[in-house]
PDB file of N, CA and C in Angstrom:
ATOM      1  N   UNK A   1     -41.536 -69.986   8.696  1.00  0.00           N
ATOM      2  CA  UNK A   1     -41.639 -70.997   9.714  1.00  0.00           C
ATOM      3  C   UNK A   1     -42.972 -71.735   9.587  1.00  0.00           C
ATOM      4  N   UNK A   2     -43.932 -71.304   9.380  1.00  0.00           N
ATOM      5  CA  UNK A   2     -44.872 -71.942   9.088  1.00  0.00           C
ATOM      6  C   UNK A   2     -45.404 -72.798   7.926  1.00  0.00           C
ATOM      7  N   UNK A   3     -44.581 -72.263   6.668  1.00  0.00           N
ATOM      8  CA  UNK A   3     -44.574 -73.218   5.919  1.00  0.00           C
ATOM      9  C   UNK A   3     -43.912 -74.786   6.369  1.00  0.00           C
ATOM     10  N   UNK A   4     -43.241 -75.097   7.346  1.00  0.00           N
ATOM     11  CA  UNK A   4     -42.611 -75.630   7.834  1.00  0.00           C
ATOM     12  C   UNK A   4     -43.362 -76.495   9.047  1.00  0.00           C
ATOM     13  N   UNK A   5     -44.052 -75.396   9.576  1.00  0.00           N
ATOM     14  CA  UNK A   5     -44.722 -76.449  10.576  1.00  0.00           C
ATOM     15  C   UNK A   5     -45.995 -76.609  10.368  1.00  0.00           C
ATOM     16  N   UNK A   6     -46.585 -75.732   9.404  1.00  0.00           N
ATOM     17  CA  UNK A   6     -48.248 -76.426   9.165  1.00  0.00           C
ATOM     18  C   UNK A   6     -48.135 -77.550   8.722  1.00  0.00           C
ATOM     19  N   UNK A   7     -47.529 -77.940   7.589  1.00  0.00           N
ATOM     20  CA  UNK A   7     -47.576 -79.869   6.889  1.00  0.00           C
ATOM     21  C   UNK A   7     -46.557 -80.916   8.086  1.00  0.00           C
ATOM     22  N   UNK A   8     -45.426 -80.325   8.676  1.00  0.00           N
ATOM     23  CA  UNK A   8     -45.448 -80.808   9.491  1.00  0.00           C
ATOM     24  C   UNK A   8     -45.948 -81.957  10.685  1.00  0.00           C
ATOM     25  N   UNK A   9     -46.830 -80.237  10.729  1.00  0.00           N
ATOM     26  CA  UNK A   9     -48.179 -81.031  11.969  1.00  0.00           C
ATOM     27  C   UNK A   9     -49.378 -81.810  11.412  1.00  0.00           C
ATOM     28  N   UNK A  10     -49.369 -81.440  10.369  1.00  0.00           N
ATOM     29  CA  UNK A  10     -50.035 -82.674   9.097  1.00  0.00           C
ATOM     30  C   UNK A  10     -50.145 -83.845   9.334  1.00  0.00           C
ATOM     31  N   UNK A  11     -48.619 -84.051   8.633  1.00  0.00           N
ATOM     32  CA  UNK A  11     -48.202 -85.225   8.941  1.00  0.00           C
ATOM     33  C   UNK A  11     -47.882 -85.955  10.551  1.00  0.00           C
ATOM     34  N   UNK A  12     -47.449 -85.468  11.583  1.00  0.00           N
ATOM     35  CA  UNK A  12     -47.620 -85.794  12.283  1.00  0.00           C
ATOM     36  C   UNK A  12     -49.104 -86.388  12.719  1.00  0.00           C
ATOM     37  N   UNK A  13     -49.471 -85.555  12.450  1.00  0.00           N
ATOM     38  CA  UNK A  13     -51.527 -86.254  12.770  1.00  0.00           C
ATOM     39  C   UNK A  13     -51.739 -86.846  12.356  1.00  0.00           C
ATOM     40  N   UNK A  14     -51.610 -87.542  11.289  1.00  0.00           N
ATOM     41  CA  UNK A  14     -51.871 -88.450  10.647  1.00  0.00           C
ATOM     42  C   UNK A  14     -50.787 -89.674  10.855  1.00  0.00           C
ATOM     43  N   UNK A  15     -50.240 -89.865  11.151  1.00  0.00           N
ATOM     44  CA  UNK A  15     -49.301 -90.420  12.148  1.00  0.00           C
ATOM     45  C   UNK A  15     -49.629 -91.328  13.294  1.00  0.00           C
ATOM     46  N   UNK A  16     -50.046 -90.331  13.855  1.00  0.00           N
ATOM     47  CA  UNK A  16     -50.435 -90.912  15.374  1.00  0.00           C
ATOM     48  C   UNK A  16     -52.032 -91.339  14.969  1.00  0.00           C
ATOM     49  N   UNK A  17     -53.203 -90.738  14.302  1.00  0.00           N
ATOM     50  CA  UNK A  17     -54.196 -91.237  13.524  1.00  0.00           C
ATOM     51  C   UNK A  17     -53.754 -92.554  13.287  1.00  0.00           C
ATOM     52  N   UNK A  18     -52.797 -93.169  12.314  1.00  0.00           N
ATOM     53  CA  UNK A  18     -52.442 -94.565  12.079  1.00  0.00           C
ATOM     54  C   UNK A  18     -52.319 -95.126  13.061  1.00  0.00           C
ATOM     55  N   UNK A  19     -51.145 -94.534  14.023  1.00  0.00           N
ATOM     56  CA  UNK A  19     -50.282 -95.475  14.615  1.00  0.00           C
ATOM     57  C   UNK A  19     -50.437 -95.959  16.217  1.00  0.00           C
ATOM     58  N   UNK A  20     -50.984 -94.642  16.841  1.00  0.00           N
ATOM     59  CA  UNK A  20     -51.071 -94.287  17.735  1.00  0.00           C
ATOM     60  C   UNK A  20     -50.472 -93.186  18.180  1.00  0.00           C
ATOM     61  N   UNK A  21     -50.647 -93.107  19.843  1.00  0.00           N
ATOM     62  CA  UNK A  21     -49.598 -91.730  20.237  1.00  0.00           C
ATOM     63  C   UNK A  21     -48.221 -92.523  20.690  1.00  0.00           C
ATOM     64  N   UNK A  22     -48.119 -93.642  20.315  1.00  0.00           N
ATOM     65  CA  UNK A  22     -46.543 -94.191  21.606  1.00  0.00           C
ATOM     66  C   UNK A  22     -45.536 -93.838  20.841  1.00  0.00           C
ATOM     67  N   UNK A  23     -45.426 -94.477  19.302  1.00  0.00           N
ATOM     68  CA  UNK A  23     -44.379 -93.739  18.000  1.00  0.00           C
ATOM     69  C   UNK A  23     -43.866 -92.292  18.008  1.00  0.00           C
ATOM     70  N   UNK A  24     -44.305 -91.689  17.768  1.00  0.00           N
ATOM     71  CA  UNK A  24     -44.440 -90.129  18.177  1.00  0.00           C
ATOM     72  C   UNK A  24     -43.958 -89.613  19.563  1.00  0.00           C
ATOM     73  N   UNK A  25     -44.671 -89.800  20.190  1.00  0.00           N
ATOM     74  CA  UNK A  25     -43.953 -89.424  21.640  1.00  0.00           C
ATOM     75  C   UNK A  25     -42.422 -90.108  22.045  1.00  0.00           C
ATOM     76  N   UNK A  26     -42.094 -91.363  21.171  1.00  0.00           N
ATOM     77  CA  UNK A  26     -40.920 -91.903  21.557  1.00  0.00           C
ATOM     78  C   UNK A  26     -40.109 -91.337  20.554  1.00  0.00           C
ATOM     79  N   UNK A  27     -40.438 -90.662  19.683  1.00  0.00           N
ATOM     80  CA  UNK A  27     -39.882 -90.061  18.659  1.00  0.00           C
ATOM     81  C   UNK A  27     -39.320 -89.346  18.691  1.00  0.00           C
ATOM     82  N   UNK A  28     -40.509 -87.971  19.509  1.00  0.00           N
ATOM     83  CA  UNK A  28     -40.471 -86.519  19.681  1.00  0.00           C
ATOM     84  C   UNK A  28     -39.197 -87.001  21.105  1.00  0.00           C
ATOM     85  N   UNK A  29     -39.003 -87.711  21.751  1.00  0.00           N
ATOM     86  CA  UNK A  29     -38.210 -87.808  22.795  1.00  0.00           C
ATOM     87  C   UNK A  29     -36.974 -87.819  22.607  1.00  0.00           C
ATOM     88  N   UNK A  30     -36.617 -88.809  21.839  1.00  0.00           N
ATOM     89  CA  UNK A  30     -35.265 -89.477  21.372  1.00  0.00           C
ATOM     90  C   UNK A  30     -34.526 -88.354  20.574  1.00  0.00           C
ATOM     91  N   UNK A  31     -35.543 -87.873  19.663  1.00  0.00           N
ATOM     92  CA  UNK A  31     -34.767 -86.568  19.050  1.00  0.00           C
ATOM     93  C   UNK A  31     -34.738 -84.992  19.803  1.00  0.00           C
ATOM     94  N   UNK A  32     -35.587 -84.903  20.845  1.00  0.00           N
ATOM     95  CA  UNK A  32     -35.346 -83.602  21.562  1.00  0.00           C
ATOM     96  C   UNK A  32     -33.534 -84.211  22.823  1.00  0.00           C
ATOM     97  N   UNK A  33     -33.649 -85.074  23.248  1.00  0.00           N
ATOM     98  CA  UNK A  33     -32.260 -86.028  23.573  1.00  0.00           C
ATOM     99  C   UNK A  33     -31.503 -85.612  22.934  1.00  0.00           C
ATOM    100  N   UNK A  34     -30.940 -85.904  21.801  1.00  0.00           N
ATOM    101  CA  UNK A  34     -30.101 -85.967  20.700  1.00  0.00           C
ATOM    102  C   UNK A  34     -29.932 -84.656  20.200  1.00  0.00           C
ATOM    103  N   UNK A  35     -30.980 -83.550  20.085  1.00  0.00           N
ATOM    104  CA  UNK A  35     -30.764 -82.337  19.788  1.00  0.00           C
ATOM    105  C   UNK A  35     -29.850 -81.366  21.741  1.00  0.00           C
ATOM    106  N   UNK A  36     -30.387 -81.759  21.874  1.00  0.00           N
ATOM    107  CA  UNK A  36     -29.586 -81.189  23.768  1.00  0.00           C
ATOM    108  C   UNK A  36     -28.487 -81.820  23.902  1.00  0.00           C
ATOM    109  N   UNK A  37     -28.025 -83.330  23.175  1.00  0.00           N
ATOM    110  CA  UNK A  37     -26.973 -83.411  23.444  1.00  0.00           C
ATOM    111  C   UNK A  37     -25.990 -82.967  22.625  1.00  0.00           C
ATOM    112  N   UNK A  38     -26.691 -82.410  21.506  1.00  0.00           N
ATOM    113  CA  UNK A  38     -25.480 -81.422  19.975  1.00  0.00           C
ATOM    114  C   UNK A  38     -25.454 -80.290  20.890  1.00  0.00           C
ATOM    115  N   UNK A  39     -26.113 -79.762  21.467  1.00  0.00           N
ATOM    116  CA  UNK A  39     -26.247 -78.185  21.761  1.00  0.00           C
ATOM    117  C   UNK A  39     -25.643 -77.966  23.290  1.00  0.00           C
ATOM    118  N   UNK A  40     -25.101 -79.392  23.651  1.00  0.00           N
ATOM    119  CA  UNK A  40     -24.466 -79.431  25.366  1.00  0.00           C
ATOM    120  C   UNK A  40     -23.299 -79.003  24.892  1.00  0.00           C
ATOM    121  N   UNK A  41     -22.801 -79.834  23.687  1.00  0.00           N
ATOM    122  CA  UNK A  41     -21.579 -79.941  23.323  1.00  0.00           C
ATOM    123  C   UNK A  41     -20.633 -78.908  22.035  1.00  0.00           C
ATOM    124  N   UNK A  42     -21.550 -78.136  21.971  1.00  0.00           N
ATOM    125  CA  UNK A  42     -21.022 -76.681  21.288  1.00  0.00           C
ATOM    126  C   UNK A  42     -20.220 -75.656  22.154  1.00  0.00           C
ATOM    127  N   UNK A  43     -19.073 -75.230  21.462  1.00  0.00           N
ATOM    128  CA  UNK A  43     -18.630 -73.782  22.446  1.00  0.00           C
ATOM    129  C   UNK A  43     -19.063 -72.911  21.356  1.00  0.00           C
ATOM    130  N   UNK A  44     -19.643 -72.031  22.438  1.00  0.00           N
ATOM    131  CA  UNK A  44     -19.582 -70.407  21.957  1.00  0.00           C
ATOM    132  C   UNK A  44     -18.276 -70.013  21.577  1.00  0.00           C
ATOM    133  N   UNK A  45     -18.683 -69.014  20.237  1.00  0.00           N
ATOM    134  CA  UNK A  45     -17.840 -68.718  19.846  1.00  0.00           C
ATOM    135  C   UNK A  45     -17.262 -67.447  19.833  1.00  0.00           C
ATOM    136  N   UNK A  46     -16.033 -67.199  20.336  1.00  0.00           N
ATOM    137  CA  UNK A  46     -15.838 -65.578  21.059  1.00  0.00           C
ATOM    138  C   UNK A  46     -15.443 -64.382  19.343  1.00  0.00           C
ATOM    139  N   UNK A  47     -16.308 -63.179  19.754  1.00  0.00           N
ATOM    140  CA  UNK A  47     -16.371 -62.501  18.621  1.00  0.00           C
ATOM    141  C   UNK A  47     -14.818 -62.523  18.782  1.00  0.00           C
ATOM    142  N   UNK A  48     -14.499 -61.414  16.995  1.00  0.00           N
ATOM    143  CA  UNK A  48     -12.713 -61.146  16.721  1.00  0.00           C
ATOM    144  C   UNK A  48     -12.886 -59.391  17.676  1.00  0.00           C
ATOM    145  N   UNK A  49     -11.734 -59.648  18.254  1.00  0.00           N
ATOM    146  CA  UNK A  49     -11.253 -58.392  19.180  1.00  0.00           C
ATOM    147  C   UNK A  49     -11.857 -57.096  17.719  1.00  0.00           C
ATOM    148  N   UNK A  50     -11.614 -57.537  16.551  1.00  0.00           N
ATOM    149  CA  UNK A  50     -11.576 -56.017  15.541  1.00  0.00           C
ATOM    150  C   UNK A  50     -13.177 -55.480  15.231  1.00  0.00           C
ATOM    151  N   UNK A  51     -14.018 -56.605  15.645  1.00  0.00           N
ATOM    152  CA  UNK A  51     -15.452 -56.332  15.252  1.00  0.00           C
ATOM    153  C   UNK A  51     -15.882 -55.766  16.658  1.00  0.00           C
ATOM    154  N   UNK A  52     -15.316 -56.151  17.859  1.00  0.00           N
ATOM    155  CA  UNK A  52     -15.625 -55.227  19.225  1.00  0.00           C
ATOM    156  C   UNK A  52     -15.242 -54.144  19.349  1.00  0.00           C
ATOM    157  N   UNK A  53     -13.804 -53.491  18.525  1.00  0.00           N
ATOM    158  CA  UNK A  53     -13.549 -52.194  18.582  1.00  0.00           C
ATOM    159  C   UNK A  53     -14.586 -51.386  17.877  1.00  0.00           C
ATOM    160  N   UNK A  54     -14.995 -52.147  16.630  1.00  0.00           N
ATOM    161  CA  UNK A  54     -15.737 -51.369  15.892  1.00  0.00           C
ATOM    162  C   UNK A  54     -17.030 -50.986  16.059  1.00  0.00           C
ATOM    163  N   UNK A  55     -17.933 -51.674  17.475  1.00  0.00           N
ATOM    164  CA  UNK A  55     -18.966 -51.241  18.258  1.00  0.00           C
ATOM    165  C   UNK A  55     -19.101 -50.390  19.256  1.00  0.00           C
ATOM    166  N   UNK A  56     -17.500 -50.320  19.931  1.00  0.00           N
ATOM    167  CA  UNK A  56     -16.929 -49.400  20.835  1.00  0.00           C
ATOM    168  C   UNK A  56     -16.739 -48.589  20.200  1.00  0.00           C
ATOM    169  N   UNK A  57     -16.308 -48.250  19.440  1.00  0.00           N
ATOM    170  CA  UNK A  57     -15.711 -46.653  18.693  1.00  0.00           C
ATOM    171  C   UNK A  57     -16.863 -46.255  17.952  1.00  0.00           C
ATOM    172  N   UNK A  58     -17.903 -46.638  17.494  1.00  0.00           N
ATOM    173  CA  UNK A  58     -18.768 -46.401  16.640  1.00  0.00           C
ATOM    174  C   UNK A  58     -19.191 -44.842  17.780  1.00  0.00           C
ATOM    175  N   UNK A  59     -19.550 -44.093  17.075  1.00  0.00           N
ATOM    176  CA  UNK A  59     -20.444 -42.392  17.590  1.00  0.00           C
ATOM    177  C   UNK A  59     -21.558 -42.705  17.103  1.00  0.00           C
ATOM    178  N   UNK A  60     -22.699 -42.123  17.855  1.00  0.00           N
ATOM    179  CA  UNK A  60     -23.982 -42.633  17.772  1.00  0.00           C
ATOM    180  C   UNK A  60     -24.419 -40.898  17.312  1.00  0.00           C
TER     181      UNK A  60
END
């Protein structure tokens, strides 16, 4: 994960360094939006009845 968000945040800084903070913040907005509205619209998905027996019956 951090390989991921150290250059990331890199680039982001340097970003708003250029540009300002309004780009970015309208950015970071529009896509946290757009990610809540993929994740409104997902169903859970119900396990198979054969993988629940097999947690129930399991002996510990």
């Amino acid at each position: 994960m951090g390989f991921l968000m150290i250059p990331l945040a890199y680039i982001i800084g340097r970003w708003i360094d250029g540009a300002g903070s309004s780009g970015p913040l309208i950015t970071g907005a529009v896509t946290g939006v757009i990610s809540i509205l993929i994740f409104c619209g997902m169903k859970e998905i119900e396990p198979r009845l054969q993988l629940q027996e097999q947690f129930v019956n399991r002996r510990y």
